[in-house]
N, C-alpha and C. Protein backbone atom coordinates (compact mmCIF):
# COMPACT_ATOMS: atom_id res chain seq x y z
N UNK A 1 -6.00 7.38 30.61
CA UNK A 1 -7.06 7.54 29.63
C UNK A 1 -8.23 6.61 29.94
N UNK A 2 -7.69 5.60 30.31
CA UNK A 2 -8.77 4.43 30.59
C UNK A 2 -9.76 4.44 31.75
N UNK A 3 -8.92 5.32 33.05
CA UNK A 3 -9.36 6.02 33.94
C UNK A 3 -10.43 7.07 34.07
N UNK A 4 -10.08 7.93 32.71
CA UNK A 4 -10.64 9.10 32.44
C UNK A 4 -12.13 8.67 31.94
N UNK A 5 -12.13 7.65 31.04
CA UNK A 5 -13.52 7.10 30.44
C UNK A 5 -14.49 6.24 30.90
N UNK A 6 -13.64 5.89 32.36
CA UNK A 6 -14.47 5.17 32.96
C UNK A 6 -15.46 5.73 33.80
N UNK A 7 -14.30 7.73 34.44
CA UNK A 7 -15.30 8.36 34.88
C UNK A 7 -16.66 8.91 34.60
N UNK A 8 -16.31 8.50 33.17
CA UNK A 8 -17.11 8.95 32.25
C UNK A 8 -18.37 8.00 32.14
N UNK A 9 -18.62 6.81 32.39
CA UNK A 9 -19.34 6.01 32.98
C UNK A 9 -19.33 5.11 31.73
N UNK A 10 -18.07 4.59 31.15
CA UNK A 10 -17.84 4.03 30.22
C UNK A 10 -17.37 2.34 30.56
N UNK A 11 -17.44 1.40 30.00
CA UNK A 11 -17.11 0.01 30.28
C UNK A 11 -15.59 -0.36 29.05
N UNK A 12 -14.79 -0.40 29.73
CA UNK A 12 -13.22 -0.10 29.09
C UNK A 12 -12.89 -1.60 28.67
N UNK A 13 -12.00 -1.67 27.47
CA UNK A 13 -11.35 -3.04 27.19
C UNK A 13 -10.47 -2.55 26.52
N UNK A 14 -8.78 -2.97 27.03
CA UNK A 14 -7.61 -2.54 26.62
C UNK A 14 -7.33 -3.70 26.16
N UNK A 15 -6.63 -3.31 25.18
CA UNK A 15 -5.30 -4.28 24.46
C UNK A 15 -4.20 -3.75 23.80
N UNK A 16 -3.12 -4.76 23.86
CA UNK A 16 -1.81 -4.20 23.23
C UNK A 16 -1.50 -3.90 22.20
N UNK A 17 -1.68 -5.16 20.83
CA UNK A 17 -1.51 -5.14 19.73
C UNK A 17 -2.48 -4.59 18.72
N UNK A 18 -1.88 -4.61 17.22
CA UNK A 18 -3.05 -4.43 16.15
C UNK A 18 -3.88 -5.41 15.88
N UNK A 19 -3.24 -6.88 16.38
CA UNK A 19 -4.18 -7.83 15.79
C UNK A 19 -4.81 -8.13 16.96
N UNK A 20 -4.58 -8.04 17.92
CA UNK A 20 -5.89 -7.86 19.05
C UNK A 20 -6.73 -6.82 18.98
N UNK A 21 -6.54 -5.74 18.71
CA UNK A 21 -7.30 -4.95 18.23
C UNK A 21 -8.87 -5.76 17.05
N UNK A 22 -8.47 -6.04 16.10
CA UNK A 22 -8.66 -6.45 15.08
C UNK A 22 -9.94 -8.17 15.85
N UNK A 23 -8.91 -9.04 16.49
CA UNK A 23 -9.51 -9.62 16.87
C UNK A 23 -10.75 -9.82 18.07
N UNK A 24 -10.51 -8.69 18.75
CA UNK A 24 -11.85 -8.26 20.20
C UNK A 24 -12.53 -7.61 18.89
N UNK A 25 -12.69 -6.81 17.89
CA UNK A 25 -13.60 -6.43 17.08
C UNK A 25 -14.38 -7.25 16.10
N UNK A 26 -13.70 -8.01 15.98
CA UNK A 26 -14.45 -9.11 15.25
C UNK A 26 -15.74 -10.10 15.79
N UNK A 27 -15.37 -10.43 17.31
CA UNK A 27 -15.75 -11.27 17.90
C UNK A 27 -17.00 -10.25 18.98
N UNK A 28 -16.08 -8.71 19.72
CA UNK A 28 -17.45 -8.29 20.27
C UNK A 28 -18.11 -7.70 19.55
N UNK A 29 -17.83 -6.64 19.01
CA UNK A 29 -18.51 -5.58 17.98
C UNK A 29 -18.46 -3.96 18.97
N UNK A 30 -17.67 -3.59 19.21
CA UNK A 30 -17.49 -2.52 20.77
C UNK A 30 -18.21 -1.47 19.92
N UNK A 31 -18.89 -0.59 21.42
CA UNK A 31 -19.83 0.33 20.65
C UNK A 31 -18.67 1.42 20.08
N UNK A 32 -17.64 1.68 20.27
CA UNK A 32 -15.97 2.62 19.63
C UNK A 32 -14.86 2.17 20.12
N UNK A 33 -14.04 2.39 19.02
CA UNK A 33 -12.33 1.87 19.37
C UNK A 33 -11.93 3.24 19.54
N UNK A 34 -11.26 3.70 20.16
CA UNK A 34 -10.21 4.24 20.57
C UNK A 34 -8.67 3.93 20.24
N UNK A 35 -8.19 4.41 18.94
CA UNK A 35 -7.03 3.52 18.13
C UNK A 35 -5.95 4.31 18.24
N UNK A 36 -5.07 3.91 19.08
CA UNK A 36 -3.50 4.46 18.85
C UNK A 36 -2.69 4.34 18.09
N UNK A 37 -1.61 5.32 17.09
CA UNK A 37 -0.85 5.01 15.89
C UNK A 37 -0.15 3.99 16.08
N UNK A 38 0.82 3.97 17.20
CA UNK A 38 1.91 3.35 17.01
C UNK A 38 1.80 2.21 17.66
N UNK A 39 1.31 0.86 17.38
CA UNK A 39 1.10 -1.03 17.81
C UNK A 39 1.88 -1.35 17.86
N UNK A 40 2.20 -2.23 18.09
CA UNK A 40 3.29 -3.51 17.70
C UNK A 40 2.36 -4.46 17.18
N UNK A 41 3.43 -5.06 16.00
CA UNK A 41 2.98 -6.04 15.26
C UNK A 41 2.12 -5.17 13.75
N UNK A 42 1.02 -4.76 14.09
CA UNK A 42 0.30 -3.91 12.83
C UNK A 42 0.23 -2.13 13.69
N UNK A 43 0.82 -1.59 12.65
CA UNK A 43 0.16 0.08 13.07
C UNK A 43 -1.31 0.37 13.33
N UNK A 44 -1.31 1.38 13.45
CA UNK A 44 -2.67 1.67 13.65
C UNK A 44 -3.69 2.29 12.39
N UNK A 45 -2.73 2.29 11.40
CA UNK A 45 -3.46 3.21 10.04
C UNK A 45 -3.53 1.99 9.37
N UNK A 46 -2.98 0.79 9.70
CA UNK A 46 -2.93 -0.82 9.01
C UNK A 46 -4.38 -0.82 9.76
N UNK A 47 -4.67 -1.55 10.99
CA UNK A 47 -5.90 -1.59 11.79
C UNK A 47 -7.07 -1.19 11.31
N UNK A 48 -7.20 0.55 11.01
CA UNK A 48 -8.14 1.17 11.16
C UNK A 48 -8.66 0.72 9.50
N UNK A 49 -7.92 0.76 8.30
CA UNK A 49 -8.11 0.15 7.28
C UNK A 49 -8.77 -0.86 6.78
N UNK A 50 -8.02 -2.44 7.63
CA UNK A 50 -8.48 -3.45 7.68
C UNK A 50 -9.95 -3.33 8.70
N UNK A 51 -10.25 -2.92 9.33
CA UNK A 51 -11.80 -2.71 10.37
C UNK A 51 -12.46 -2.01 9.23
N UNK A 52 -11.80 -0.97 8.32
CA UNK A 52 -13.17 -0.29 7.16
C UNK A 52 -13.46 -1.42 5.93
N UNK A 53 -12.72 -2.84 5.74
CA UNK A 53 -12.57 -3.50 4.87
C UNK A 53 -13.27 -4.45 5.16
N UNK A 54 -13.57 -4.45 6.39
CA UNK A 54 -14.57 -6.30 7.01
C UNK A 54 -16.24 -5.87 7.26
N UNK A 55 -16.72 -6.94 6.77
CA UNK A 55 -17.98 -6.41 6.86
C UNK A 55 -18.59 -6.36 8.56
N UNK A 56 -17.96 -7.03 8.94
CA UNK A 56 -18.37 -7.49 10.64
C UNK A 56 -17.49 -6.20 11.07
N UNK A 57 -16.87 -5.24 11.27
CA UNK A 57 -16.29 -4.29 11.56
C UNK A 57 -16.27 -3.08 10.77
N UNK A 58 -17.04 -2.97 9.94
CA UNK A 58 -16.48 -1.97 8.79
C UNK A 58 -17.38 -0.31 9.42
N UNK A 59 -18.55 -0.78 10.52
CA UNK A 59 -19.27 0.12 10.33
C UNK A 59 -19.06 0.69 12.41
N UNK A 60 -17.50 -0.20 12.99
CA UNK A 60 -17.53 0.07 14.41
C UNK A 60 -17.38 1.71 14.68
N UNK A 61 -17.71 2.89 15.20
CA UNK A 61 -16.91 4.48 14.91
C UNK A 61 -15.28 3.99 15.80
N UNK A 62 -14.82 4.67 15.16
CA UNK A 62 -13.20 4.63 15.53
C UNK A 62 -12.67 6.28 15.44
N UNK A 63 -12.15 6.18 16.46
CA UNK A 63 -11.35 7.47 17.12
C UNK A 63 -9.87 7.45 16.73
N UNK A 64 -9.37 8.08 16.11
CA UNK A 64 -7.58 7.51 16.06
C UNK A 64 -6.72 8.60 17.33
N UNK A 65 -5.91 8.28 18.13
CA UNK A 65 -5.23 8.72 18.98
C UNK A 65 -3.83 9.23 18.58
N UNK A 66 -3.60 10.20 18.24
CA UNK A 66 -2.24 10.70 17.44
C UNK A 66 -0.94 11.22 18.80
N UNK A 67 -0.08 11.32 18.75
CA UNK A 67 1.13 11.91 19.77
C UNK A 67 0.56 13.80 20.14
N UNK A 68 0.63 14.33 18.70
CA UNK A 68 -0.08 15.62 19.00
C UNK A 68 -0.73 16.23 18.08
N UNK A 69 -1.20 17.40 17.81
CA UNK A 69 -2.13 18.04 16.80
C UNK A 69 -1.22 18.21 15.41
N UNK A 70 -1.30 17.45 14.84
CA UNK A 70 -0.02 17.28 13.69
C UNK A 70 -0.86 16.88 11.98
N UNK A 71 -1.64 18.08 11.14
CA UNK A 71 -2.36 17.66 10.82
C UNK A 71 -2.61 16.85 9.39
N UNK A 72 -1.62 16.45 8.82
CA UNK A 72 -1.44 15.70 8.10
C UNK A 72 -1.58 13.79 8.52
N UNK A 73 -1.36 13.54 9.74
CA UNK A 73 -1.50 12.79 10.53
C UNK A 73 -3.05 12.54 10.54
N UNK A 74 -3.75 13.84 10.90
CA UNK A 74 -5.26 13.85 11.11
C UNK A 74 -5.91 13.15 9.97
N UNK A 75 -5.49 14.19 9.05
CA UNK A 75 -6.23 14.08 7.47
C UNK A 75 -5.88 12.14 7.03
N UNK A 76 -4.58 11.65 7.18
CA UNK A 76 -4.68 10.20 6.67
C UNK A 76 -5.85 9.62 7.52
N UNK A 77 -5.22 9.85 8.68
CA UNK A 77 -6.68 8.81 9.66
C UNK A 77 -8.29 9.22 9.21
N UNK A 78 -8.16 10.60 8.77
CA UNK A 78 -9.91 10.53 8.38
C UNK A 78 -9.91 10.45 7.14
N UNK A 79 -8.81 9.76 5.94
CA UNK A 79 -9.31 9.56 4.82
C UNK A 79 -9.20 7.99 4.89
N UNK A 80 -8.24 7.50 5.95
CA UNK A 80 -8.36 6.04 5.90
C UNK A 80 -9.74 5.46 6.68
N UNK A 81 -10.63 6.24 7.22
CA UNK A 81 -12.17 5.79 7.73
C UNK A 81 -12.47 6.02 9.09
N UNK A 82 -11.28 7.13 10.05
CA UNK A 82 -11.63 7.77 11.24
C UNK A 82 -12.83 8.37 11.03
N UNK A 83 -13.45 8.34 12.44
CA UNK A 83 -14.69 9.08 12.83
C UNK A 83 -14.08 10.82 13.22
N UNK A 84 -12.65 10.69 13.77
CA UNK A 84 -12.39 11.47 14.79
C UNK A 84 -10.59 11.43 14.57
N UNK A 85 -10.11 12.19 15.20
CA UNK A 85 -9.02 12.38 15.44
C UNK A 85 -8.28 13.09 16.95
N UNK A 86 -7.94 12.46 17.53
CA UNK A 86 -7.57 13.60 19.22
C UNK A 86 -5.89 13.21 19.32
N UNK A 87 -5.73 14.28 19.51
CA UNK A 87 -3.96 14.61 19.98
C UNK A 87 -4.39 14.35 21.55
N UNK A 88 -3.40 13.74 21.56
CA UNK A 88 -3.36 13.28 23.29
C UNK A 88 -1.99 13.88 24.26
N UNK A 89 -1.28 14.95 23.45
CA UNK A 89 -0.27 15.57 24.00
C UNK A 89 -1.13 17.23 24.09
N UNK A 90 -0.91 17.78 24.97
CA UNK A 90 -1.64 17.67 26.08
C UNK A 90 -3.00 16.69 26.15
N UNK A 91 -2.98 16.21 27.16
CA UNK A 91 -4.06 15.55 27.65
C UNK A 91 -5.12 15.85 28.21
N UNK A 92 -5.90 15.85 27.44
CA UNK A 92 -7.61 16.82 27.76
C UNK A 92 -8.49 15.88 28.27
N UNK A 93 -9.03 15.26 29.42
CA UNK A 93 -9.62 14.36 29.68
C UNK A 93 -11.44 14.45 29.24
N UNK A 94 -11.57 16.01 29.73
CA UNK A 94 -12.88 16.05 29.29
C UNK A 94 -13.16 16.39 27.99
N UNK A 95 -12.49 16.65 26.95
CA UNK A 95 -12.40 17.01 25.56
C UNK A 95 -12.65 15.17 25.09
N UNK A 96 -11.80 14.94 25.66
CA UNK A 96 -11.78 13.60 25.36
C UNK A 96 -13.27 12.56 25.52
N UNK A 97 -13.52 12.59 26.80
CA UNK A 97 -14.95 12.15 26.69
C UNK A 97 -15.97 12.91 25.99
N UNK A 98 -16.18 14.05 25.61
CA UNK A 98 -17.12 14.96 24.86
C UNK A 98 -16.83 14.29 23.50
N UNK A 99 -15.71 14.01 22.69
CA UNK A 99 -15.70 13.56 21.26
C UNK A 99 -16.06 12.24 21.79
N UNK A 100 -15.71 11.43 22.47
CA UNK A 100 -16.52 10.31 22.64
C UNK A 100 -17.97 9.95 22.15
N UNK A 101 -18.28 10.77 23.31
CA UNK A 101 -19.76 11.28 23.36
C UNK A 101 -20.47 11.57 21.59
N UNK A 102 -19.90 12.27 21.66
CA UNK A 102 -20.14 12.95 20.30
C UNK A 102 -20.57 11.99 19.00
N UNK A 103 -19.30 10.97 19.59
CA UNK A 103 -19.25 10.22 18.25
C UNK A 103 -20.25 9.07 18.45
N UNK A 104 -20.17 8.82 19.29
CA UNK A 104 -21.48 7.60 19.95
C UNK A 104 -23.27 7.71 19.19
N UNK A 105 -23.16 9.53 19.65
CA UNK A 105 -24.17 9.86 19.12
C UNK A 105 -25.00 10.10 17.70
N UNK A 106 -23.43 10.27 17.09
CA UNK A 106 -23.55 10.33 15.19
C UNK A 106 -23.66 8.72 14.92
N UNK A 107 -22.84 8.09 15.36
CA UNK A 107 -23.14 6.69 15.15
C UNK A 107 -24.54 5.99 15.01
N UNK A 108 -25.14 6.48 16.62
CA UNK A 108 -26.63 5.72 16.79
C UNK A 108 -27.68 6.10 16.26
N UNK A 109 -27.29 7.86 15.14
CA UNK A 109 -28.46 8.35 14.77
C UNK A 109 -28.61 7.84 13.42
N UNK A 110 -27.41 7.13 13.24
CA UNK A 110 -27.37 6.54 11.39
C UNK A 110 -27.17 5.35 11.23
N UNK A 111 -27.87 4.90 10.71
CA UNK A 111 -27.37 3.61 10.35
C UNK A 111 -26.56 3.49 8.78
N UNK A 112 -25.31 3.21 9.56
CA UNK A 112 -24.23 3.00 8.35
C UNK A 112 -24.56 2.43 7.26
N UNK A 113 -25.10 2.07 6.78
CA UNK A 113 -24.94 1.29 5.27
C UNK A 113 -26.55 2.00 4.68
N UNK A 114 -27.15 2.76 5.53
CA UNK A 114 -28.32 3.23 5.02
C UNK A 114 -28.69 5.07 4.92
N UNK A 115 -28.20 5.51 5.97
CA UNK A 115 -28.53 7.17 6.02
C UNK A 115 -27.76 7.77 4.99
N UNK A 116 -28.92 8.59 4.30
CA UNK A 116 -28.32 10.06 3.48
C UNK A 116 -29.16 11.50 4.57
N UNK A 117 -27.76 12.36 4.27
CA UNK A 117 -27.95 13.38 5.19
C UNK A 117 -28.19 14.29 4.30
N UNK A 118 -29.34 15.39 4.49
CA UNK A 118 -29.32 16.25 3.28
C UNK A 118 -29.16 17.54 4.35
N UNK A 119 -28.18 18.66 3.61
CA UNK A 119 -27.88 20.11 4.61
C UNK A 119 -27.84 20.59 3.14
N UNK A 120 -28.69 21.62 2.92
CA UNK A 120 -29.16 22.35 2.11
C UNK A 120 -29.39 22.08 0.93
N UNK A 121 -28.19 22.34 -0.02
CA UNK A 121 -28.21 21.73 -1.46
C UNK A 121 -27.13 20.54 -1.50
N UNK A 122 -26.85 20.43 -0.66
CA UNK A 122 -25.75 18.95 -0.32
C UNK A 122 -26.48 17.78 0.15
N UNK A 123 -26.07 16.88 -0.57
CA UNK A 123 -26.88 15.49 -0.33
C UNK A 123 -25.35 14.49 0.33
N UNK A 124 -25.78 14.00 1.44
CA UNK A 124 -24.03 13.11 1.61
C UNK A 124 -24.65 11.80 1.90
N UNK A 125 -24.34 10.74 1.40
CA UNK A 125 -24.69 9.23 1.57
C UNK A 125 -23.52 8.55 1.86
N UNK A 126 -23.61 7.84 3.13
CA UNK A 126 -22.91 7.33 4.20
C UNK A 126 -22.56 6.48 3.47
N UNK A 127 -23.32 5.44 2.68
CA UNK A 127 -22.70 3.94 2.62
C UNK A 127 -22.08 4.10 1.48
N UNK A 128 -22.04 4.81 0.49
CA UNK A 128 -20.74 5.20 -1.06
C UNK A 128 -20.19 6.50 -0.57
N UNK A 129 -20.28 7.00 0.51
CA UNK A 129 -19.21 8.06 0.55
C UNK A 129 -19.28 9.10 -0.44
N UNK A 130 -20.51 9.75 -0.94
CA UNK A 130 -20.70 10.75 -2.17
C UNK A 130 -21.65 11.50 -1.87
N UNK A 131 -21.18 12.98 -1.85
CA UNK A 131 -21.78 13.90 -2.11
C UNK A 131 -22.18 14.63 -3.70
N UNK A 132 -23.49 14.88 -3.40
CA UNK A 132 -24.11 15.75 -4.32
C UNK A 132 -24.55 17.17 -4.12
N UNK A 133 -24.73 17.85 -5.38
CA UNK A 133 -24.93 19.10 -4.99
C UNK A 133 -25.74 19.56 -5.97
N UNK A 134 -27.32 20.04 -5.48
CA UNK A 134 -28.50 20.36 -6.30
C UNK A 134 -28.62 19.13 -7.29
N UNK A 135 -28.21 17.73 -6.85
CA UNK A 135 -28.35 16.65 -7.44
C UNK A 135 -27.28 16.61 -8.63
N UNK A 136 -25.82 17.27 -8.52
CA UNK A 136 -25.16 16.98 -9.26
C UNK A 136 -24.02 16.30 -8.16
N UNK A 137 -23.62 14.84 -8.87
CA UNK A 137 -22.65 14.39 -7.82
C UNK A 137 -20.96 15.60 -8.02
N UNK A 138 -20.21 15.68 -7.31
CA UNK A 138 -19.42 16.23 -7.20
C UNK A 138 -18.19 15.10 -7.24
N UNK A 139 -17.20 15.29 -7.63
CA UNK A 139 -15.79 14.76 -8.20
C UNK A 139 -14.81 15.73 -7.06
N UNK A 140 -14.97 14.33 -5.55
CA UNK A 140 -13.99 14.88 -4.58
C UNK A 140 -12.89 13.95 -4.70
N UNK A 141 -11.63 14.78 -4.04
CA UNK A 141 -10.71 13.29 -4.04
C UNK A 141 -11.16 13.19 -2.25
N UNK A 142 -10.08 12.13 -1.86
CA UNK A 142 -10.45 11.39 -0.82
C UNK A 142 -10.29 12.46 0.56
N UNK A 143 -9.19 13.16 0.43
CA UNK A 143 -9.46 14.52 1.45
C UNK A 143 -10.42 15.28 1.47
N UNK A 144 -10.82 15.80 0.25
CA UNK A 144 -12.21 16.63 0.42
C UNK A 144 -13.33 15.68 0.76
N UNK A 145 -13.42 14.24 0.12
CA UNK A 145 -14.68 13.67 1.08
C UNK A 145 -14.09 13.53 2.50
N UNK A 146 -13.33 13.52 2.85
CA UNK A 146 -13.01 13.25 4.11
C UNK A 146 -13.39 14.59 5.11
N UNK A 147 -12.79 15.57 4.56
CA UNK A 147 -13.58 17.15 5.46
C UNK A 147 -14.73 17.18 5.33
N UNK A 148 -15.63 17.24 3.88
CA UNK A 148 -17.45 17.59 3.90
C UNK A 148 -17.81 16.70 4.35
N UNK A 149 -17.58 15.33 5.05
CA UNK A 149 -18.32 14.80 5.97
C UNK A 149 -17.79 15.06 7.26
N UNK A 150 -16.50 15.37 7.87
CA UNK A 150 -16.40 15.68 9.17
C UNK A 150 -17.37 17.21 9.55
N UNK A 151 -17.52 17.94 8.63
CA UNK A 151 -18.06 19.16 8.73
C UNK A 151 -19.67 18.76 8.70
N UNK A 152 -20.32 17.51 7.90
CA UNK A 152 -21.54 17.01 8.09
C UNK A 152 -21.95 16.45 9.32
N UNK A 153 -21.16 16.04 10.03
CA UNK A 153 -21.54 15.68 11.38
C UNK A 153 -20.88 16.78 12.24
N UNK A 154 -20.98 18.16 11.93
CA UNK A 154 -20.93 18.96 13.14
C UNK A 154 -19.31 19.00 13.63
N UNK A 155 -18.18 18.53 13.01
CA UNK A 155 -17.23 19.03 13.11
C UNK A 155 -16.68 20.28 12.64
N UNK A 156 -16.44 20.97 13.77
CA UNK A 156 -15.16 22.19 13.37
C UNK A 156 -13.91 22.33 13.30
N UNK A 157 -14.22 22.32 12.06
CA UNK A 157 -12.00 22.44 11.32
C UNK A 157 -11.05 23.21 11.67
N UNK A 158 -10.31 22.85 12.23
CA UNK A 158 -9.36 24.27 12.94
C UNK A 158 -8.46 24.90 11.43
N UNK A 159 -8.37 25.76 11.77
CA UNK A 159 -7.23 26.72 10.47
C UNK A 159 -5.86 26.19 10.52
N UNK A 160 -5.95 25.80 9.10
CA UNK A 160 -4.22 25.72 9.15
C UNK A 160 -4.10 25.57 7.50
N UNK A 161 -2.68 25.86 6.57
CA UNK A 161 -2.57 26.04 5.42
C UNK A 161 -3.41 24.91 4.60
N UNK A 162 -3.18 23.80 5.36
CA UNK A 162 -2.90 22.67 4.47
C UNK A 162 -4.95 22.53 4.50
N UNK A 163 -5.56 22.70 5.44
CA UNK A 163 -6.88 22.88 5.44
C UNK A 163 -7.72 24.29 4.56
N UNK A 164 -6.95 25.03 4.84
CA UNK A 164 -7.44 26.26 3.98
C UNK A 164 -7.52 26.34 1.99
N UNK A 165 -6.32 24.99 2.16
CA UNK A 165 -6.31 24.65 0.21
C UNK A 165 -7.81 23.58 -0.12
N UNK A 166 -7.56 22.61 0.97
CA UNK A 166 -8.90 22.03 0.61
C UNK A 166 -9.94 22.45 0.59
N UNK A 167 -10.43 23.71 1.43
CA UNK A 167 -11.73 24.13 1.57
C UNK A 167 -12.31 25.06 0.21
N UNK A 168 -10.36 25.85 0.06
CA UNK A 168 -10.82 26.40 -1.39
C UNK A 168 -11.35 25.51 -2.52
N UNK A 169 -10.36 24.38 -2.55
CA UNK A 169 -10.69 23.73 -3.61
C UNK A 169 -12.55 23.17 -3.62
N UNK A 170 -12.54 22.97 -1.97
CA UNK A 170 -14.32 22.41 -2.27
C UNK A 170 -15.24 23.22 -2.81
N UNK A 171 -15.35 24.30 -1.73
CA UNK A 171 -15.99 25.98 -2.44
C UNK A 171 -16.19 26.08 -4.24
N UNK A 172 -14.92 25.90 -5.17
CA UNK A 172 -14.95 25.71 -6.28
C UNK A 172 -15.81 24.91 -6.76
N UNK A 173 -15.28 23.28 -6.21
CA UNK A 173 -16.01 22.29 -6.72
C UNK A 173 -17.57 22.28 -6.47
N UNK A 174 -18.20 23.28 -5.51
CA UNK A 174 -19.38 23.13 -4.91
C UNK A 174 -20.54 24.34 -6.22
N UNK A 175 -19.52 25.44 -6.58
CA UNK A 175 -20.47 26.46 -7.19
C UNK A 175 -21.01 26.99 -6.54
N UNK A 176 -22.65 27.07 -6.62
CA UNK A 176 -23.11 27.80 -6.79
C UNK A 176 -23.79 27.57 -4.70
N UNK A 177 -23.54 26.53 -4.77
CA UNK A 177 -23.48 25.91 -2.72
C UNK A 177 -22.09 25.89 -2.36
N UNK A 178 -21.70 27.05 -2.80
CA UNK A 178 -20.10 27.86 -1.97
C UNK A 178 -20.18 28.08 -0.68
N UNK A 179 -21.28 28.74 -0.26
CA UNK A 179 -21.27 29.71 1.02
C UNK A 179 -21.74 28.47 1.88
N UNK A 180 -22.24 27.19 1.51
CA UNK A 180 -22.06 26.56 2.50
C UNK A 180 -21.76 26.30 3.67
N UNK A 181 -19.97 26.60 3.05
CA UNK A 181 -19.29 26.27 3.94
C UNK A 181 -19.12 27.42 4.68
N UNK A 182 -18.70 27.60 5.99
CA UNK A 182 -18.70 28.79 6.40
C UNK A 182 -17.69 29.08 7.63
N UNK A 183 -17.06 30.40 7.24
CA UNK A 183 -15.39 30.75 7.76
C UNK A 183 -15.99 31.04 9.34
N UNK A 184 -15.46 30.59 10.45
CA UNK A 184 -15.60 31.34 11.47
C UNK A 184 -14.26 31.78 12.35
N UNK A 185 -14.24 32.82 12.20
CA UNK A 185 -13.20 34.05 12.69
C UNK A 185 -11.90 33.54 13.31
N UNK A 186 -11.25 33.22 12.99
CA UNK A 186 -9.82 32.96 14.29
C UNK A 186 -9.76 31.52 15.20
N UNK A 187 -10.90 31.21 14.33
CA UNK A 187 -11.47 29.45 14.52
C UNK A 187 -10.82 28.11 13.81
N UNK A 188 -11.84 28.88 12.45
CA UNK A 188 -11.73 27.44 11.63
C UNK A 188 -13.37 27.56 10.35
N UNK A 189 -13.47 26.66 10.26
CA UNK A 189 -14.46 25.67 9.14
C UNK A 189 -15.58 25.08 9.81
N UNK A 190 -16.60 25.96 9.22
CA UNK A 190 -17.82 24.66 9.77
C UNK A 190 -18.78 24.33 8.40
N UNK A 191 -19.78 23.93 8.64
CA UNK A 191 -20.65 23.32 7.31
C UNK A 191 -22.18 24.05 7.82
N UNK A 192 -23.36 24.87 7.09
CA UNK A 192 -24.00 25.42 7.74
C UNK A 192 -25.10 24.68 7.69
N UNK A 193 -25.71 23.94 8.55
CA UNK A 193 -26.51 22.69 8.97
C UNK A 193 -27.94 23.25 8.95
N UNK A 194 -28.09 24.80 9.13
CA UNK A 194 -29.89 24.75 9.47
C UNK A 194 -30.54 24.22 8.25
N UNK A 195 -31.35 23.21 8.86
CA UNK A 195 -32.63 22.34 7.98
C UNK A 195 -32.03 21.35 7.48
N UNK A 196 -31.26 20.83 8.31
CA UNK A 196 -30.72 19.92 7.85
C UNK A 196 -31.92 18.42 7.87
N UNK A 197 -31.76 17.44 7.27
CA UNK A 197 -32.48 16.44 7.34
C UNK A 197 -32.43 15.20 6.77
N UNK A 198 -32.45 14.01 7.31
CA UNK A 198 -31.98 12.39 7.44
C UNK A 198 -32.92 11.65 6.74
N UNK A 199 -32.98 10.67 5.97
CA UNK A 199 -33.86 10.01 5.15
C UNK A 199 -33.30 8.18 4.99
């Protein structure tokens, strides 16, 4: 993996534990972690937690690295403050640098504690984590904020039961900015972005 990102023309720093983890973040500030579940000493859903809790780390993007596409797994890591989620069974090297990429780029276009993203009648503000809709805030629990912002930065949701209840439930909660969201065929979930715009 470390190989793979370097081809990528990336500058790599490995470590073993959670609290090394924890501690190279404190001290460099890395432009993304790349976080594997299973540490020694602290897990990785302990880690990624404590990095959303420090102010000197709270705003690093973090990738969580799961065994395989398992998506209940997904959903904790992006309600505990993942940017991202990648199954690393099969091993996709260039998938892998593209969400990299990806995420680098949502990172540098916002500044965390300040950007609201507006996509149509949806208002999403980065630093309280709340969406509005035609200026009514909406009453998500922590999974549904966790999808309408992966879908705000251009993520596509793959299909599966446990994703198909949340989306209903958002659709509901959204009214009359239902169609928002939008089904694509044998795919998944996306969020429909034209005119979208940053403030």
């Amino acid at each position: 993996m470390a190989y793979s990102l370097a081809r990528g023309g990336y500058a790599i720093r490995t470590v073993g534990t959670g609290p090394e983890v924890l501690e190279i973040c404190s001290i460099e500030t890395p432009s993304l972690v790349l976080l594997g579940l299973s540490l020694p000493q602290l897990s990785g859903m302990t880690v990624l937690r404590r990095l959303r809790t420090q102010t000197a780390t709270k705003a690093i993007p973090v990738i969580v690295l799961g065994a395989m596409s398992m998506e209940p797994t997904a959903v904790r890591a992006l309600d505990a403050g993942a940017d991202d989620y990648f199954a690393v069974e099969p091993f996709r090297w260039r998938e892998l640098v593209s969400r990299v990429n990806a995420v680098l780029r949502r990172s540098r276009a916002r500044a965390p504690s300040e950007q609201i993203v507006e996509v149509g009648a949806l208002r999403f503000d980065y630093a309280s984590r709340r969406v509005t809709s035609s200026g009514r805030e909406l009453n998500m629990t922590p999974a549904e904020t966790a999808v309408l912002f992966a879908m705000a930065d251009g993520t596509l949701l793959e299909k599966a039961r446990r994703t198909k209840v949340t989306i209903q439930r958002i659709r509901a909660k959204l009214g009359p900015a239902c169609d928002m969201i939008e089904t694509v065929r044998g795919v998944g979930y996306r969020l429909r972005t034209g005119g979208a715009s940053t403030s």
